[in-house]
PDB file of N, CA and C in Angstrom:
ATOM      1  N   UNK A   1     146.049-108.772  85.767  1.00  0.00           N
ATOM      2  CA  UNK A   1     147.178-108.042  86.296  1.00  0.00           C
ATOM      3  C   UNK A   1     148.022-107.460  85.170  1.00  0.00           C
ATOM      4  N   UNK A   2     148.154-108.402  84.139  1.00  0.00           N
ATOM      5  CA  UNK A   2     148.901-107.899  83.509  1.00  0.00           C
ATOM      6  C   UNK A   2     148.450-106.606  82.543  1.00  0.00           C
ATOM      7  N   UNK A   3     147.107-106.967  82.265  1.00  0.00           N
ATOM      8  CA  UNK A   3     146.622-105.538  81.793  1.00  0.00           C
ATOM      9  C   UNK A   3     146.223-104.602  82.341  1.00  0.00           C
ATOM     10  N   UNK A   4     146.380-104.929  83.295  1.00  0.00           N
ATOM     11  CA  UNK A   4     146.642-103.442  84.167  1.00  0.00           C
ATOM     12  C   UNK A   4     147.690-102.439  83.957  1.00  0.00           C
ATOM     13  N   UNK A   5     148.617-103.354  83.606  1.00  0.00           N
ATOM     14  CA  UNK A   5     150.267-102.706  83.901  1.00  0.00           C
ATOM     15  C   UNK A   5     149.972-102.589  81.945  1.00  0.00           C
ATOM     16  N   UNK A   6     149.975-102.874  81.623  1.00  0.00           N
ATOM     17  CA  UNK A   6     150.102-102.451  79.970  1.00  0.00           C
ATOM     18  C   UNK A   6     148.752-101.597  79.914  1.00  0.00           C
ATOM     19  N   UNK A   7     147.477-101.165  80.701  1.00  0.00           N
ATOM     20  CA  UNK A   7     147.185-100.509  79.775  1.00  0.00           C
ATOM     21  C   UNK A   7     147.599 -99.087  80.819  1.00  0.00           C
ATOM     22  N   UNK A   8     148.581 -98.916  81.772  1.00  0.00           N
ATOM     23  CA  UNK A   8     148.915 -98.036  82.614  1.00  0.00           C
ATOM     24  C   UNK A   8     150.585 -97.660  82.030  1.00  0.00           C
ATOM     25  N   UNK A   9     151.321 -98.622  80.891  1.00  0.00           N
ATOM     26  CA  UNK A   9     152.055 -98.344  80.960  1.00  0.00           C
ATOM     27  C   UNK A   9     151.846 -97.353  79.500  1.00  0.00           C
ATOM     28  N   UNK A  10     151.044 -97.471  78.761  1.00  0.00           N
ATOM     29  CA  UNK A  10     150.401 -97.021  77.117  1.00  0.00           C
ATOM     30  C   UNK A  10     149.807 -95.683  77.590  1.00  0.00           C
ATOM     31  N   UNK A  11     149.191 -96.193  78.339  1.00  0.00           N
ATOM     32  CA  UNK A  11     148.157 -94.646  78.675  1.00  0.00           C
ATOM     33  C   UNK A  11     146.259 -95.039  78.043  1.00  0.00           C
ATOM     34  N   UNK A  12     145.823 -94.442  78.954  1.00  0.00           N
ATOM     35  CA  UNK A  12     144.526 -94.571  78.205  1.00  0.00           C
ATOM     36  C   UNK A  12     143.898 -93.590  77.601  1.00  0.00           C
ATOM     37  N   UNK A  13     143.249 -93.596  76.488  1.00  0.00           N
ATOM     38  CA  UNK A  13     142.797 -92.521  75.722  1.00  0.00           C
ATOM     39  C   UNK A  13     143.620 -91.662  75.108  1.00  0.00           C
ATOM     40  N   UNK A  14     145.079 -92.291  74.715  1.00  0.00           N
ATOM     41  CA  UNK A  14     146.151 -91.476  74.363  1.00  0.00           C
ATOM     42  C   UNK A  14     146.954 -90.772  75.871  1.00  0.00           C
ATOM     43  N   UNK A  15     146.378 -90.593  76.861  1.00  0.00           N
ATOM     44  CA  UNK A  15     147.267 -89.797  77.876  1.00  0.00           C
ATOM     45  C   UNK A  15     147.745 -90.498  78.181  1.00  0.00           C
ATOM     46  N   UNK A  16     149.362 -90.466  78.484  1.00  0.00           N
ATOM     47  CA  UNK A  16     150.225 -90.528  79.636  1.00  0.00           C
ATOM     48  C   UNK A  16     150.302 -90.305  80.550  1.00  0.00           C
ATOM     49  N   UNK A  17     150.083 -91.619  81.660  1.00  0.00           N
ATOM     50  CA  UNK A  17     150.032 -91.407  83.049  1.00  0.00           C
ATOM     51  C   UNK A  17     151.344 -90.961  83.338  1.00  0.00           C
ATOM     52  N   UNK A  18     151.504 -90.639  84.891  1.00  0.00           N
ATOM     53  CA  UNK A  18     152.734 -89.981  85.460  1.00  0.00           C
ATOM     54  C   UNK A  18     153.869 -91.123  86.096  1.00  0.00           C
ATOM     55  N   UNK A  19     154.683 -91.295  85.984  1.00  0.00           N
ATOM     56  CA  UNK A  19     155.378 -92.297  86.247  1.00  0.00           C
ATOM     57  C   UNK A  19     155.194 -93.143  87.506  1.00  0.00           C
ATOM     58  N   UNK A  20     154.825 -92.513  88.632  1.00  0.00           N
ATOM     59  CA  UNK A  20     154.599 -92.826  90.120  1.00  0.00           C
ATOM     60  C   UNK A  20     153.439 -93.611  89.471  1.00  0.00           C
ATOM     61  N   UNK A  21     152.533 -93.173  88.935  1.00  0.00           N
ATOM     62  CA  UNK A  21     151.241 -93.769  88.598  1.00  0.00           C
ATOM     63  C   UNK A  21     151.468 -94.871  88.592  1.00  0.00           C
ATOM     64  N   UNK A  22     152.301 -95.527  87.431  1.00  0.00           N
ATOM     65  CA  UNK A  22     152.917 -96.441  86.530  1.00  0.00           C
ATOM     66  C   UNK A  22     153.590 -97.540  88.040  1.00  0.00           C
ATOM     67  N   UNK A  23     154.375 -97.048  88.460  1.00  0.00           N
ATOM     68  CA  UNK A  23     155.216 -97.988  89.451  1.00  0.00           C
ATOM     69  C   UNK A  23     154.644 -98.205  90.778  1.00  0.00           C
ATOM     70  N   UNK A  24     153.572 -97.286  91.090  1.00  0.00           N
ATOM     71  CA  UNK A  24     152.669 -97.978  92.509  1.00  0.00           C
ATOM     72  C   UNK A  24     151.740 -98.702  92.046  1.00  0.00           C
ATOM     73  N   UNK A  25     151.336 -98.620  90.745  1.00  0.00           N
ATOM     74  CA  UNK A  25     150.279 -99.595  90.308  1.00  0.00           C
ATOM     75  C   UNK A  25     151.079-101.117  90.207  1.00  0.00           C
ATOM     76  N   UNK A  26     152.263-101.052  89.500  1.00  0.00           N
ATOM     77  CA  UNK A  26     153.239-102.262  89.565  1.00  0.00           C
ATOM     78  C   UNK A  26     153.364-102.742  90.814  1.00  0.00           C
ATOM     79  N   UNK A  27     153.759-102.148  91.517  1.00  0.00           N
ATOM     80  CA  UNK A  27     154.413-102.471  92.870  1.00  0.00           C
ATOM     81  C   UNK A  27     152.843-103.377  93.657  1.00  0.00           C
ATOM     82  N   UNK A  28     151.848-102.623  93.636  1.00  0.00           N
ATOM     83  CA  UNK A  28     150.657-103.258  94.491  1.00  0.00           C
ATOM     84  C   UNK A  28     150.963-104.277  93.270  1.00  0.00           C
ATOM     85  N   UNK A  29     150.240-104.555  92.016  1.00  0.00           N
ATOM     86  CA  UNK A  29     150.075-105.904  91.696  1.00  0.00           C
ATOM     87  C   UNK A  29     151.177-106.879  91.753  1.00  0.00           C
ATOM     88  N   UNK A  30     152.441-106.511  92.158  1.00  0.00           N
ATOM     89  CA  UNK A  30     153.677-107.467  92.473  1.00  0.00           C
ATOM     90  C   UNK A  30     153.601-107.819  93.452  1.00  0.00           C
ATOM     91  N   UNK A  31     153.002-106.971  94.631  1.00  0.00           N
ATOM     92  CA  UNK A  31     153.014-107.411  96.265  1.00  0.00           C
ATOM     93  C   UNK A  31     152.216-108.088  96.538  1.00  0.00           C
ATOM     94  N   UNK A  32     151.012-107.893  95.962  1.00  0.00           N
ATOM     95  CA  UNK A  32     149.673-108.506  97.030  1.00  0.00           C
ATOM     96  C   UNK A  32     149.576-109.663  97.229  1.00  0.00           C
ATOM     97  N   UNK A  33     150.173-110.632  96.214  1.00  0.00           N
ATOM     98  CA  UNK A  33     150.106-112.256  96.696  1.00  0.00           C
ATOM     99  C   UNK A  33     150.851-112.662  97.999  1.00  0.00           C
ATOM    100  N   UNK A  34     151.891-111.473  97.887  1.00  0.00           N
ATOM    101  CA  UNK A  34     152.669-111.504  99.105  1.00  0.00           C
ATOM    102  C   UNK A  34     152.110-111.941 100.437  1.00  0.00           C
ATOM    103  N   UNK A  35     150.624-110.731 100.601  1.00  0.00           N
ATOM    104  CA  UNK A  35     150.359-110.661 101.931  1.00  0.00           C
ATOM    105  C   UNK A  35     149.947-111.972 102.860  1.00  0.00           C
ATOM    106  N   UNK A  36     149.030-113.231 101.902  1.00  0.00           N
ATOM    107  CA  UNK A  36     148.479-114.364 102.125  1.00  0.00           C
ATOM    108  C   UNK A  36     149.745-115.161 102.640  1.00  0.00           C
ATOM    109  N   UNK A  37     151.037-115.061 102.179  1.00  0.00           N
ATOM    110  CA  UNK A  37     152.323-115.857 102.498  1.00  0.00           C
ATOM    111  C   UNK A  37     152.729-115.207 103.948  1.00  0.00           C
ATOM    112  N   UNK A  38     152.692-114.154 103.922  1.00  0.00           N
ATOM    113  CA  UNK A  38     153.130-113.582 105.420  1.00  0.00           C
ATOM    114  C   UNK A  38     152.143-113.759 106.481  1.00  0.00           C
ATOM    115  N   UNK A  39     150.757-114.201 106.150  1.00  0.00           N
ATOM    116  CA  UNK A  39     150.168-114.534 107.627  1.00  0.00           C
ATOM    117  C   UNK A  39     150.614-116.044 107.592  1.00  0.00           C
ATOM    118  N   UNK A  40     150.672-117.046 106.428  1.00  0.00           N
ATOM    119  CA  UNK A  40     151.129-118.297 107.118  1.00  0.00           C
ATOM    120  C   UNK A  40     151.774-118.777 107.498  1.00  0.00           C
ATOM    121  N   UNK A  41     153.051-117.638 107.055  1.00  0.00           N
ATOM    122  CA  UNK A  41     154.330-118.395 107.796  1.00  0.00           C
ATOM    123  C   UNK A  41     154.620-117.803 109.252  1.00  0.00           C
ATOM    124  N   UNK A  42     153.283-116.080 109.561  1.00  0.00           N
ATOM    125  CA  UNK A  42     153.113-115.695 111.412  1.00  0.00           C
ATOM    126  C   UNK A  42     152.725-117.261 111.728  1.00  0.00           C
ATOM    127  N   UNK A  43     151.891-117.805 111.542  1.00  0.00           N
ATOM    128  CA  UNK A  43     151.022-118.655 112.032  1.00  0.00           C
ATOM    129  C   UNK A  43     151.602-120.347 112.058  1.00  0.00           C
ATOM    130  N   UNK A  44     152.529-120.606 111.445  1.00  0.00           N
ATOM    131  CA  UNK A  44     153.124-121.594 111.180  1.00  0.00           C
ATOM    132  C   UNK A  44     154.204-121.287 112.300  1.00  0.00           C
ATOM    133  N   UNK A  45     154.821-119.988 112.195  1.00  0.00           N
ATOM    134  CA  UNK A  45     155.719-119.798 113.491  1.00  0.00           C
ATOM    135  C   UNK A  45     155.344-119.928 115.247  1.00  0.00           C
ATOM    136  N   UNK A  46     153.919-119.073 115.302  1.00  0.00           N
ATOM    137  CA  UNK A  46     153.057-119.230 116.414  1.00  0.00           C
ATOM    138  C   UNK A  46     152.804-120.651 116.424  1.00  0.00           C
ATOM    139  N   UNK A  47     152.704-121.506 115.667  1.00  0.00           N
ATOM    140  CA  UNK A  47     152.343-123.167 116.039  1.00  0.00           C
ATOM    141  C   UNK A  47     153.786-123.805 116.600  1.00  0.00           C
ATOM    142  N   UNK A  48     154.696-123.426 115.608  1.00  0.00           N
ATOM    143  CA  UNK A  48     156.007-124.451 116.340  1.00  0.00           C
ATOM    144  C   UNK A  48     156.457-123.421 117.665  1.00  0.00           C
ATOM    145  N   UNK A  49     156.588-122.058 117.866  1.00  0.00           N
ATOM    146  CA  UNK A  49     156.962-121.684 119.148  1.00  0.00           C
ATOM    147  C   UNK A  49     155.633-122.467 120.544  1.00  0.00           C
ATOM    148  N   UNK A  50     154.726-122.346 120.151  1.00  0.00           N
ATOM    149  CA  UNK A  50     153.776-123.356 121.531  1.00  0.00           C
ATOM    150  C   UNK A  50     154.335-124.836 121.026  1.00  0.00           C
ATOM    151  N   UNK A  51     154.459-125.234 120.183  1.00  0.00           N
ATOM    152  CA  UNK A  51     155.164-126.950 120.357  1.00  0.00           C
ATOM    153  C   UNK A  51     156.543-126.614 121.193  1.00  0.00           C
ATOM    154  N   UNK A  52     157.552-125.830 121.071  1.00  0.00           N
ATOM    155  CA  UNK A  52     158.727-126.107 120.928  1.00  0.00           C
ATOM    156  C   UNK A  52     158.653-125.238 122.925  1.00  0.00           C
ATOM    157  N   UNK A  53     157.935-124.524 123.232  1.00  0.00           N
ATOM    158  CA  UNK A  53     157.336-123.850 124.599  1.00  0.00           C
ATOM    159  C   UNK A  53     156.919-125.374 125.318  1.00  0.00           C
ATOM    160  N   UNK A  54     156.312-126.286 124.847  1.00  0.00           N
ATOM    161  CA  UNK A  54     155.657-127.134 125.509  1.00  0.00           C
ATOM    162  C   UNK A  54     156.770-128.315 125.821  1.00  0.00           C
ATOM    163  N   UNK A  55     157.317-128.636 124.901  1.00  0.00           N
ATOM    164  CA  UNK A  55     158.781-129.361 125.056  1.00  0.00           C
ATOM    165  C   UNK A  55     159.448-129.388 125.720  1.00  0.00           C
ATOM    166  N   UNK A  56     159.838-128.018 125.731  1.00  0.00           N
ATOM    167  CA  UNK A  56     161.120-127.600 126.526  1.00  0.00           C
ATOM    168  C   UNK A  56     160.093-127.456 128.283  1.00  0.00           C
ATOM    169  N   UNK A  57     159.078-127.756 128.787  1.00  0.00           N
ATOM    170  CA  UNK A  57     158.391-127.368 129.902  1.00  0.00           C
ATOM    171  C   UNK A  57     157.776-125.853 130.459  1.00  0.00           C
ATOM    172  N   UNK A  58     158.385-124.695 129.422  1.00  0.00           N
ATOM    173  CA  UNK A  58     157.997-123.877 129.708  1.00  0.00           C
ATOM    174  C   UNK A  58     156.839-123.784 129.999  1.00  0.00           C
ATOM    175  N   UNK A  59     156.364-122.400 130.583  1.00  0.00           N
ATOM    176  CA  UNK A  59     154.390-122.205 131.623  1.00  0.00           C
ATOM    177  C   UNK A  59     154.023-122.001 130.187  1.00  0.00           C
ATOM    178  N   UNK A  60     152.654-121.981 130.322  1.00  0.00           N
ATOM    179  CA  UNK A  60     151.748-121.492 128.935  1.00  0.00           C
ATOM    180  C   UNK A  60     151.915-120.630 128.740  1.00  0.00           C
ATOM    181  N   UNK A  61     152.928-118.934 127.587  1.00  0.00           N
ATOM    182  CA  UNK A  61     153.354-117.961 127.762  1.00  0.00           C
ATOM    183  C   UNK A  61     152.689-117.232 126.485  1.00  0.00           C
ATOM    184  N   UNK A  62     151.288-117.365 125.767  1.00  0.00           N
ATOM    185  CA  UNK A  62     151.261-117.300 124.490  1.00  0.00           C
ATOM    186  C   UNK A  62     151.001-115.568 124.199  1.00  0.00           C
ATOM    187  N   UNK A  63     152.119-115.648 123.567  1.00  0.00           N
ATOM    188  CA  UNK A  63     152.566-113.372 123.064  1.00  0.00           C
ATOM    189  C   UNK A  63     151.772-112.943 121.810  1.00  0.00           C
ATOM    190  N   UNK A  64     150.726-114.010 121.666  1.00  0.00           N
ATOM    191  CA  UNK A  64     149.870-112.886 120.275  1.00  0.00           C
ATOM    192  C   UNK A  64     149.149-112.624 120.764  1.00  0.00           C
ATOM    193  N   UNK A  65     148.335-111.640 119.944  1.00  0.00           N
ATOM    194  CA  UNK A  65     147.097-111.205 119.972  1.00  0.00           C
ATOM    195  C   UNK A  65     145.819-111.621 120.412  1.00  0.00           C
ATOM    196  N   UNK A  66     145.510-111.662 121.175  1.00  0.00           N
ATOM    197  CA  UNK A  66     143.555-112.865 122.129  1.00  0.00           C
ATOM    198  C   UNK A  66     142.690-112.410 120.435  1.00  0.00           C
ATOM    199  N   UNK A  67     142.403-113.909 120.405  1.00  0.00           N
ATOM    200  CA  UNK A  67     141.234-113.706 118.869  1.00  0.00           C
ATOM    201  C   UNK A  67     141.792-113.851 117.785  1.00  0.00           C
ATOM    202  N   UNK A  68     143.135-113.799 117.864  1.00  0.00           N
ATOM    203  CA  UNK A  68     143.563-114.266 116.444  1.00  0.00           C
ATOM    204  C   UNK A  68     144.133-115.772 115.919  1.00  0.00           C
ATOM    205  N   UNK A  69     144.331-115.896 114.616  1.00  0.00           N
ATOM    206  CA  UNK A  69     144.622-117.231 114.516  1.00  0.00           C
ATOM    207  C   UNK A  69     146.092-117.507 114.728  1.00  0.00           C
ATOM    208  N   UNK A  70     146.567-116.544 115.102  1.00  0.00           N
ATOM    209  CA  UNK A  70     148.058-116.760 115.455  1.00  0.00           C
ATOM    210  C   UNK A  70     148.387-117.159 117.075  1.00  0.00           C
ATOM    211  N   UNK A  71     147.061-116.590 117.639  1.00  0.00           N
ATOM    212  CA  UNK A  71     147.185-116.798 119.002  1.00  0.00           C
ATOM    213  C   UNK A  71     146.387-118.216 119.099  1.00  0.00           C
ATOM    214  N   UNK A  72     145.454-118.611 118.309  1.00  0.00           N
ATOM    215  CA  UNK A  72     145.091-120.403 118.254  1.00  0.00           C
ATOM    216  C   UNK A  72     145.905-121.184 117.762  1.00  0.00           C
ATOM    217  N   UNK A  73     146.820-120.578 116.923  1.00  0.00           N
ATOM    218  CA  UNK A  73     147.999-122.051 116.508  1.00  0.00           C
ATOM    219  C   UNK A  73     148.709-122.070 117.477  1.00  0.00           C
ATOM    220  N   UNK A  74     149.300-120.487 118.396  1.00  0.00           N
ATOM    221  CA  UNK A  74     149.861-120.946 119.658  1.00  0.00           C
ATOM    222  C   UNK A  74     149.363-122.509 120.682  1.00  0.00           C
ATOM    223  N   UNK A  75     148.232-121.770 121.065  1.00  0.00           N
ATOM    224  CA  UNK A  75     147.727-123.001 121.849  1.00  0.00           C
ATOM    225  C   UNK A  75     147.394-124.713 121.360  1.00  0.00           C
ATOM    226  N   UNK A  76     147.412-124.117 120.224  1.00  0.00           N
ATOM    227  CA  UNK A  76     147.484-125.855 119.439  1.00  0.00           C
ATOM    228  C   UNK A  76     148.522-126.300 119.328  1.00  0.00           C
ATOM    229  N   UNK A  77     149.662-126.105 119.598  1.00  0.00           N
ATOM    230  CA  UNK A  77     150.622-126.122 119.170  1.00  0.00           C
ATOM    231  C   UNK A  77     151.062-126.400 120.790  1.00  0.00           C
ATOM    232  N   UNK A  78     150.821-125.587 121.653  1.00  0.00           N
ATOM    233  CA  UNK A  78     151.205-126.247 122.988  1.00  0.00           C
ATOM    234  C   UNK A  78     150.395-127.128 123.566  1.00  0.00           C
ATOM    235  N   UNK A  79     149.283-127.566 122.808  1.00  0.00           N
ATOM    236  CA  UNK A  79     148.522-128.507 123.510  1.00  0.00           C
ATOM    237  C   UNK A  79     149.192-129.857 122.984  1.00  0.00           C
ATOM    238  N   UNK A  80     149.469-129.687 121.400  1.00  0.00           N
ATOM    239  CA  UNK A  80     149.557-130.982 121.309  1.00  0.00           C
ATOM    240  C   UNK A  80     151.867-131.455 122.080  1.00  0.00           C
ATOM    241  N   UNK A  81     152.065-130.089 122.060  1.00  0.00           N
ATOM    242  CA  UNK A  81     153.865-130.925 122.687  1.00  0.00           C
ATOM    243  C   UNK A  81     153.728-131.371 123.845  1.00  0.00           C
TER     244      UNK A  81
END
């Protein structure tokens, strides 16, 4: 990662990239670890809303997506409250 960004910030072959170049290349290698954190904490949320659905007596009401793992932590999550 990091030589990415140094050899984008130098230039290669002597050229100077264009600045946008420079800061969307930054920006993706700053974000992307990001994305792995944002499905676990969908999915960590979809688990305690079916616990916290099952608790309280609510019907089985599960609002994700059919097939995803956000819509199986739902139901695990209301199976086991």
């Amino acid at each position: 990662m990091v030589v990415t960004i140094a050899v984008s910030a130098t230039g290669a072959f002597g050229i100077e990239p264009p600045l946008w170049s420079i800061l969307v290349t930054s920006f993706l290698t700053l974000t992307s670890p990001l994305f792995p954190v944002v499905k676990v904490l969908k999915i960590s949320s979809a688990y305690k809303a079916g616990r916290a659905d099952a608790e309280n007596n609510k019907p089985y009401n599960n609002r994700y997506k059919r097939y995803s793992q956000a819509f199986d932590a739902y139901s695990a999550g209301y199976s086991e409250g």
